[in-house]
Protein backbone atom coordinates (compact mmCIF):
# COMPACT_ATOMS: atom_id res chain seq x y z
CA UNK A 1 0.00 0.00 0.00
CA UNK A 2 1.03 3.53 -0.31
CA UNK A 3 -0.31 6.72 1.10
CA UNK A 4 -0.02 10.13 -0.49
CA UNK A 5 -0.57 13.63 0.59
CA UNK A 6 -0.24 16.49 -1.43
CA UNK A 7 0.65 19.82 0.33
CA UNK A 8 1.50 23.45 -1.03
CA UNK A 9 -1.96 24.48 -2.60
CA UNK A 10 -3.70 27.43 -1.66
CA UNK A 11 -4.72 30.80 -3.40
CA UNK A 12 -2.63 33.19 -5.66
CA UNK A 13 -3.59 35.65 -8.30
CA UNK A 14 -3.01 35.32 -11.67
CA UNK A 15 0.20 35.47 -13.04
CA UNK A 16 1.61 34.06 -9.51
CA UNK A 17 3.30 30.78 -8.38
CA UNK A 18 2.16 28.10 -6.31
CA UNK A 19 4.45 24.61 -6.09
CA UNK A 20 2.66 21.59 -5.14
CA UNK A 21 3.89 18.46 -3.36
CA UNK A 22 3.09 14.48 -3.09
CA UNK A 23 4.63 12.33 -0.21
CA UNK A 24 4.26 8.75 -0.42
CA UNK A 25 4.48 6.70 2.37
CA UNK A 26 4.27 3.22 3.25
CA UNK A 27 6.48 1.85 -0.15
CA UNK A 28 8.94 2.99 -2.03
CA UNK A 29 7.74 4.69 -4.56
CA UNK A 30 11.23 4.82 -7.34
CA UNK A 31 9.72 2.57 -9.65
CA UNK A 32 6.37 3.97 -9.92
CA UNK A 33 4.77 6.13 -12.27
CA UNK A 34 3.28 9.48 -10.09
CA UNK A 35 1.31 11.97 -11.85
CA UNK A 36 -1.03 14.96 -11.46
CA UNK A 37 -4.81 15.52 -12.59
CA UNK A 38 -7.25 18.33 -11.23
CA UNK A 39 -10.97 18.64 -11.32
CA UNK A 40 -12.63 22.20 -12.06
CA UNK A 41 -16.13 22.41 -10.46
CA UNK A 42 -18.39 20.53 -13.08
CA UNK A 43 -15.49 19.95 -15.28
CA UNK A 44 -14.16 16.51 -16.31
CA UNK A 45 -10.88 15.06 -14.38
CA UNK A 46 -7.88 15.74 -16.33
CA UNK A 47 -4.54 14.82 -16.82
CA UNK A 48 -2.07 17.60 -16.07
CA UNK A 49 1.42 16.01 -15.98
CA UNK A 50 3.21 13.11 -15.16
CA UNK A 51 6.56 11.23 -14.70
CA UNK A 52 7.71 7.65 -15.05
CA UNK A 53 11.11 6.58 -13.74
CA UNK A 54 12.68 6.25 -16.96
CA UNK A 55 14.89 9.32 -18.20
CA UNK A 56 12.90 11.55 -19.75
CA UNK A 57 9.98 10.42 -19.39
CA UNK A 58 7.27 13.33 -18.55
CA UNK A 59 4.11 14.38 -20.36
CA UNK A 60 2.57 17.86 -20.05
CA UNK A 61 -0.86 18.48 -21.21
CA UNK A 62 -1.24 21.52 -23.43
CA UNK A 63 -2.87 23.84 -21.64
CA UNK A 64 0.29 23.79 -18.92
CA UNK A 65 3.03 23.19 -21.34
CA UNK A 66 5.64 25.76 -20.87
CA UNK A 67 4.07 27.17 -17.41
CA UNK A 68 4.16 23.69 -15.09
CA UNK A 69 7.31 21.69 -14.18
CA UNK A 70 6.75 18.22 -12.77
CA UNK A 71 10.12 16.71 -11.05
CA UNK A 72 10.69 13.55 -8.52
CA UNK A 73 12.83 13.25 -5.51
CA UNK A 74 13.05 9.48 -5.38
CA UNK A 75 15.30 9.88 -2.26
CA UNK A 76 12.24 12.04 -0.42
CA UNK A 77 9.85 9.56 -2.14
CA UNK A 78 8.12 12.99 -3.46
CA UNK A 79 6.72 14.41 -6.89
CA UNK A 80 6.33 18.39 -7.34
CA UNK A 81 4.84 20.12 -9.62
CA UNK A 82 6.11 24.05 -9.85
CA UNK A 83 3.08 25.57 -11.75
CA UNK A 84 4.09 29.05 -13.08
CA UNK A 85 2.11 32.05 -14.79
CA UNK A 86 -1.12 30.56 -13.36
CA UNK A 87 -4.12 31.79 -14.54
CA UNK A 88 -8.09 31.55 -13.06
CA UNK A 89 -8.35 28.33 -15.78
CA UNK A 90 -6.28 26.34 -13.44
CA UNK A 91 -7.99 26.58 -10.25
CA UNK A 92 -9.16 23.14 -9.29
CA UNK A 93 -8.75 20.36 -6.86
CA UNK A 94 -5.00 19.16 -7.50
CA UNK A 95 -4.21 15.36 -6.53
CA UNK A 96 -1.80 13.41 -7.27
CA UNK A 97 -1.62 9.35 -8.29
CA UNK A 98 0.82 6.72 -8.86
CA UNK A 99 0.94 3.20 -9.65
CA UNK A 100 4.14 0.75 -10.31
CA UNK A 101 5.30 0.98 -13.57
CA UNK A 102 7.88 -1.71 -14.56
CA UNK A 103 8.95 -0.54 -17.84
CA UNK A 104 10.00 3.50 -16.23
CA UNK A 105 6.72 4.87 -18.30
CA UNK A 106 3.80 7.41 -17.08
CA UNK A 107 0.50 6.64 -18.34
CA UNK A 108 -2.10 9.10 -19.36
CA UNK A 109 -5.11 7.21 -18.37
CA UNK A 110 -6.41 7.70 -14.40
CA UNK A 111 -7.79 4.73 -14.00
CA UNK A 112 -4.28 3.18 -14.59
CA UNK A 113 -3.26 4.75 -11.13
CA UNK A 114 -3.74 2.49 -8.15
CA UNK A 115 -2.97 5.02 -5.19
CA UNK A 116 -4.51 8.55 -4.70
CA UNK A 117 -4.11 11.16 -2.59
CA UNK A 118 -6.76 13.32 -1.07
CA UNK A 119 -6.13 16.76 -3.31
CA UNK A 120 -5.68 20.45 -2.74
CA UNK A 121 -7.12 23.21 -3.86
CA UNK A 122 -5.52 25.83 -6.24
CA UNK A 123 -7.38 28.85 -6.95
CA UNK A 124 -6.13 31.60 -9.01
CA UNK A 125 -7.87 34.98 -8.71
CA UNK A 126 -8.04 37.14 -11.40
């Protein structure tokens, strides 16, 4: 089993800063795939970024490319994301995910993930 809990959200106006975290507990977590989604009030879940093991291996959806920075600290068995230039589009529920992935991959799909943490809210005012 693992346990995650993401820290570090809260509310910033646009054009700020915010840098999220996810602790895992309970496993290692160096060989699993950890990623990020968020929920917008009446919105769909969505991917936002995520990181496999493998060098290299990180996806960025669209809308965050250039703006959000996903990283792992295998050693602190925790994933950040460093979300830049935010604007009132990404305010949602942030939580994170992972699930082992033997071949150093992220997947894109959330129902792939096996482990989720509880989220945190980002708002961006405008």
């Amino acid at each position: 089993q693992v346990q995650l809990v993401e820290s570090g959200g809260g509310l910033v106006q646009a054009g700020g800063s915010l840098g999220l975290s996810c602790a895992a507990s309970g496993r290692t977590f160096s060989r699993y795939a950890v990623a990020w989604f968020r929920q917008a009030p009446g919105k769909e879940r969505e991917l936002v970024a995520a990181i496999g093991w493998s060098a290299g291996s990180t996806y960025y959806a669209d809308p965050v490319k250039g703006r959000f920075t996903i990283s792992r600290d295998n050693a602190k068995n925790t994933v950040y994301l460093q979300m830049n230039s935010l604007k009132p589009e990404d305010t949602a529920v942030y939580s994170c995910a992972c699930t082992y992935s033997p071949y150093g991959s992220y997947y894109s799909r959330g129902e792939l993930y096996n482990y989720w943490g509880q989220g945190t809210q980002v708002t961006v005012s405008s």
